[in-house]
N, C-alpha and C. Protein backbone atom coordinates (compact mmCIF):
# COMPACT_ATOMS: atom_id res chain seq x y z
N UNK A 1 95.19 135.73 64.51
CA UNK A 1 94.69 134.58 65.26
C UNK A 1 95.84 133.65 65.65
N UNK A 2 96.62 133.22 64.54
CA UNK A 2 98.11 132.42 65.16
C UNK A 2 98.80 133.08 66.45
N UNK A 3 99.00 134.33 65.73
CA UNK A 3 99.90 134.86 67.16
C UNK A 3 99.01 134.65 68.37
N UNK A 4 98.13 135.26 68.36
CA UNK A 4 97.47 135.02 69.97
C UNK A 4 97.03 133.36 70.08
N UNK A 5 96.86 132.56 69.66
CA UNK A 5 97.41 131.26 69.97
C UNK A 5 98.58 130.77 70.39
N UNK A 6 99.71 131.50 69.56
CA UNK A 6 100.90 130.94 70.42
C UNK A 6 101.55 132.01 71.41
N UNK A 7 100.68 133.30 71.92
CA UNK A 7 100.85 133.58 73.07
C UNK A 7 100.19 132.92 74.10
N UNK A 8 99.15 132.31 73.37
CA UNK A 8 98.50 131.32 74.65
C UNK A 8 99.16 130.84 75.13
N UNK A 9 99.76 129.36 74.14
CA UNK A 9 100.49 128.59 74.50
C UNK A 9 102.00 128.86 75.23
N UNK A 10 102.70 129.99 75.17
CA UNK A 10 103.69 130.12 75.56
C UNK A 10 103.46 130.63 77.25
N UNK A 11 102.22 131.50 77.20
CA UNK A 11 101.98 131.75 78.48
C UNK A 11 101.27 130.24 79.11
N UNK A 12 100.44 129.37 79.07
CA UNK A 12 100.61 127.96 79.64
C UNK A 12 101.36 127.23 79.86
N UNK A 13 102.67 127.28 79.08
CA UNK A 13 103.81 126.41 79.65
C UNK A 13 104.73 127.37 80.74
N UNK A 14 104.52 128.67 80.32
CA UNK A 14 105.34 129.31 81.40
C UNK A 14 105.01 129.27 82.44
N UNK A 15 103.65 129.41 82.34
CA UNK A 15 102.66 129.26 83.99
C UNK A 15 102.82 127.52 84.31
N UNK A 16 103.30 126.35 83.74
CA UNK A 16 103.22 125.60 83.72
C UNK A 16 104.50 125.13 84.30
N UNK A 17 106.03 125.79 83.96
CA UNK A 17 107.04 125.73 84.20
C UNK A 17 107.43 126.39 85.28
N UNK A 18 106.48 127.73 85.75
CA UNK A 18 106.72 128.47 87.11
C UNK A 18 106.18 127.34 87.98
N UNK A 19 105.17 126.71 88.04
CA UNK A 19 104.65 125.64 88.73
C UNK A 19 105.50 124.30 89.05
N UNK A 20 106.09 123.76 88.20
CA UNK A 20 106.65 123.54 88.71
C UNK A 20 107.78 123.61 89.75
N UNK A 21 108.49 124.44 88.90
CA UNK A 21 109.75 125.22 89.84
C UNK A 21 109.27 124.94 91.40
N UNK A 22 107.92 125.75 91.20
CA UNK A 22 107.69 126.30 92.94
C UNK A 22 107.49 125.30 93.79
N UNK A 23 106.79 123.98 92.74
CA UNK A 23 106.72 122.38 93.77
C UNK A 23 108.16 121.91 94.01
N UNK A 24 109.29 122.25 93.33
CA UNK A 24 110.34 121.67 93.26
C UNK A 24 111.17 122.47 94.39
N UNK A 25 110.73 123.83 94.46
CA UNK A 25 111.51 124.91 95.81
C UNK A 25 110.64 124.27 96.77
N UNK A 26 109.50 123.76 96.99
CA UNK A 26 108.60 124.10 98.22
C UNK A 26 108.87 122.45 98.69
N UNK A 27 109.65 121.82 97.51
CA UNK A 27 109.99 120.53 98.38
C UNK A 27 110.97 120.30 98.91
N UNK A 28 111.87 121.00 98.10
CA UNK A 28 113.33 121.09 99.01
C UNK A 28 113.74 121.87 99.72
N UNK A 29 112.45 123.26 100.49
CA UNK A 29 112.57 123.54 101.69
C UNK A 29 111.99 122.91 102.36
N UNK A 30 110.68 122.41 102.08
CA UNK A 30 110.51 121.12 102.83
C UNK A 30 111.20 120.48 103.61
N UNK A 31 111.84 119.99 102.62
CA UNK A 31 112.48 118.71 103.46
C UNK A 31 113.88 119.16 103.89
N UNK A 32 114.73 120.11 103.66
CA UNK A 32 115.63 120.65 104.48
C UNK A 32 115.16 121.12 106.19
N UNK A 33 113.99 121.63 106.17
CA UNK A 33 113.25 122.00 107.35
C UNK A 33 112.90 121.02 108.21
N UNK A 34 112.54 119.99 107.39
CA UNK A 34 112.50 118.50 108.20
C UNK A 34 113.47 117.77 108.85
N UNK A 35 114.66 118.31 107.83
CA UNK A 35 115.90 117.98 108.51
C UNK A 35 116.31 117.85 109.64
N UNK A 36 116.16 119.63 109.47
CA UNK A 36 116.69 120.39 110.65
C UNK A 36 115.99 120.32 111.98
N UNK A 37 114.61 119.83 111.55
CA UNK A 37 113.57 119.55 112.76
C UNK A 37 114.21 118.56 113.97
N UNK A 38 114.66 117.16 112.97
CA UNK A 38 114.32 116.03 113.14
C UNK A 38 115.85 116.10 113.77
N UNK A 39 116.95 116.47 113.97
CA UNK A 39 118.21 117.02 114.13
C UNK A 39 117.92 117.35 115.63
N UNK A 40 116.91 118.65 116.08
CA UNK A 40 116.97 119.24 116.97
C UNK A 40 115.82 118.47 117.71
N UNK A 41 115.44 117.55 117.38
CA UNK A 41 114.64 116.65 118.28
C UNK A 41 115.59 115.84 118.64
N UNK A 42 116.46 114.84 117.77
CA UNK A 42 116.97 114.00 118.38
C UNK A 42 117.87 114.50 119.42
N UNK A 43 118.82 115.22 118.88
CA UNK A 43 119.81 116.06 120.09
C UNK A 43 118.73 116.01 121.39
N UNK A 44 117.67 117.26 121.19
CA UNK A 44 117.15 117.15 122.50
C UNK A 44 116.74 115.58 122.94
N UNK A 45 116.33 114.55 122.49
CA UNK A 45 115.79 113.11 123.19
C UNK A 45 117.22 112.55 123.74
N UNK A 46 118.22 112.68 123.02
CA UNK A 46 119.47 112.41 123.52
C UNK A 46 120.02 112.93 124.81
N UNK A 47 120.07 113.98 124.91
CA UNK A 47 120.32 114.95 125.89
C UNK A 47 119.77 114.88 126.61
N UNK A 48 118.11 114.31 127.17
CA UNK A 48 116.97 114.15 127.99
C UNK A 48 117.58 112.40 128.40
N UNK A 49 117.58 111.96 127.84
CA UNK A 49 118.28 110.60 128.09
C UNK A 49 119.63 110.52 128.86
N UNK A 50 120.93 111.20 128.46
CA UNK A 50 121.55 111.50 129.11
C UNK A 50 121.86 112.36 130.99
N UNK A 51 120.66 113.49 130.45
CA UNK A 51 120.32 113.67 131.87
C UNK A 51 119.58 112.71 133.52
N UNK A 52 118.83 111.90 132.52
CA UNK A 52 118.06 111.04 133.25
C UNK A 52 119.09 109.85 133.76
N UNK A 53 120.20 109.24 132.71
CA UNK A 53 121.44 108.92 133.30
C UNK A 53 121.95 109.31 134.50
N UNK A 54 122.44 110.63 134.20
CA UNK A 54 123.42 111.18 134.82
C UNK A 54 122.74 111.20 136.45
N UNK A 55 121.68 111.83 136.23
CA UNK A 55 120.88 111.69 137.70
C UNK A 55 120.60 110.92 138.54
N UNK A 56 120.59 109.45 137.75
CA UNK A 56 120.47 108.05 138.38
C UNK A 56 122.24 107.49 138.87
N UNK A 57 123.04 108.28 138.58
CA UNK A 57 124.75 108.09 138.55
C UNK A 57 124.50 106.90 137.44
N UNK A 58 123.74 106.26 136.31
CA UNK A 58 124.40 105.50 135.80
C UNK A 58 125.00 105.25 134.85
N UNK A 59 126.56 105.70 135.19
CA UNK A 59 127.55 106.56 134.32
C UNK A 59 128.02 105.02 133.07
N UNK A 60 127.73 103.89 133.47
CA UNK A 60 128.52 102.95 132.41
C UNK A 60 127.23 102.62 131.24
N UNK A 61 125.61 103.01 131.82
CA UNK A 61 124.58 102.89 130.89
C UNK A 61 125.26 104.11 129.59
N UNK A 62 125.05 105.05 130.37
CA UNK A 62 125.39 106.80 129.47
C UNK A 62 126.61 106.04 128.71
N UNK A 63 127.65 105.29 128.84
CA UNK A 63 129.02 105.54 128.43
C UNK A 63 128.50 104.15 127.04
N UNK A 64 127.92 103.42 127.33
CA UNK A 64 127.27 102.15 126.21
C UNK A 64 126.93 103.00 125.29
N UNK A 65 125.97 103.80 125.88
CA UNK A 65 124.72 104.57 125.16
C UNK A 65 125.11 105.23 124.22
N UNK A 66 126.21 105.95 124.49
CA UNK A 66 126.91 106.73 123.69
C UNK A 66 127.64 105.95 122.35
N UNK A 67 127.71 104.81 122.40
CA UNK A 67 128.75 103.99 121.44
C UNK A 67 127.79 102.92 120.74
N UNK A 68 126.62 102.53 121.57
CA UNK A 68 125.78 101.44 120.88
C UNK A 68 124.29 102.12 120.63
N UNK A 69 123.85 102.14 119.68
CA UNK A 69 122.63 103.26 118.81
C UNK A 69 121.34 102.23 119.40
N UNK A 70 121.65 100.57 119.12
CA UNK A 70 120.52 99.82 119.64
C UNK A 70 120.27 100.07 121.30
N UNK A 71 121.34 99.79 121.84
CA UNK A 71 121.29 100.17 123.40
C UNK A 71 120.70 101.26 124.02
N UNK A 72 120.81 102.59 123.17
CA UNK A 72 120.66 103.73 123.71
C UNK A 72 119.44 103.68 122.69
N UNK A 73 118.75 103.29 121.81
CA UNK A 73 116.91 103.17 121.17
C UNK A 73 116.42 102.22 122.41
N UNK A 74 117.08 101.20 123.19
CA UNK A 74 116.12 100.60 124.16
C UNK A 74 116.07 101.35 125.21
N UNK A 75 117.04 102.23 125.73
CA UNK A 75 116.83 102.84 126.64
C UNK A 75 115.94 104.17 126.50
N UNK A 76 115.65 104.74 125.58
CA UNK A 76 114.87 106.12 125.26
C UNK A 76 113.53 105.35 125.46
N UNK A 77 113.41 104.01 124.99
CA UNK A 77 112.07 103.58 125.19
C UNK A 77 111.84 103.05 126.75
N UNK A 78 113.14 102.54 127.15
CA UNK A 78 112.51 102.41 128.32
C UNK A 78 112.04 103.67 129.22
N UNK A 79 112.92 104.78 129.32
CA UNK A 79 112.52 105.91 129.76
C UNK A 79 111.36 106.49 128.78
N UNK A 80 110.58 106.29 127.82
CA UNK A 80 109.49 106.95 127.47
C UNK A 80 109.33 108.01 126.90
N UNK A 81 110.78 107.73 125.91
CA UNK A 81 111.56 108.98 125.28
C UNK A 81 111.39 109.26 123.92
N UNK A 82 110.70 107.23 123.71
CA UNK A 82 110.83 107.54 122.11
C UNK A 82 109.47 106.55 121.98
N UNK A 83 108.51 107.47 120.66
CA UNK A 83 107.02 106.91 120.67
C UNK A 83 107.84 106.07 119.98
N UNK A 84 106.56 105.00 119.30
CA UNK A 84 106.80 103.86 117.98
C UNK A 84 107.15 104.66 116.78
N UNK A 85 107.00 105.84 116.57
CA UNK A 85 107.25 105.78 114.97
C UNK A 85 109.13 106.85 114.81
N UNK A 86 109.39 106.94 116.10
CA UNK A 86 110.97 107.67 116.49
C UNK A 86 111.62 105.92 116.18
N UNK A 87 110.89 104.86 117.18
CA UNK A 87 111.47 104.07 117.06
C UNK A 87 111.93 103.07 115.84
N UNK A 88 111.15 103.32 114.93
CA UNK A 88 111.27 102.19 113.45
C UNK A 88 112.61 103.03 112.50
């Protein structure tokens, strides 16, 4: 009777300890994936911004834009580039 009690118990913490693990892998691919999401969005909103520049010739907005992060967040909004929650 002991032994198969503390095979219980050893198999509950193991199943207990695989569980975790897997919340602890499934969060830090998570959020590496989010990363990488949030990476290849901005590039592209950047790049969509830039084009919309370039097309208008207005080469000294693009050249701000590039150097000031507030300047170039008002301009994605003014072009309709960036919802409210890109923007906070």
């Amino acid at each position: 009777y002991e032994f198969d009690r503390q095979l219980e118990l050893e198999r509950a913490d193991a199943i207990e300890e695989g569980l975790e693990q897997g919340i602890k892998q499934g969060l830090e691919q998570g959020l590496e994936q989010g990363l990488e999401q949030g990476l290849e969005q901005g590039i592209e909103l950047i790049n969509q911004l830039n084009q919309i520049l370039l097309s208008e010739g207005k080469y000294d907005e693009l050249q701000k834009a590039s150097k000031d992060k507030v300047y170039q967040k008002k301009l994605l909004a003014e072009y309709g580039l960036l919802n409210e929650k890109q923007g906070e």
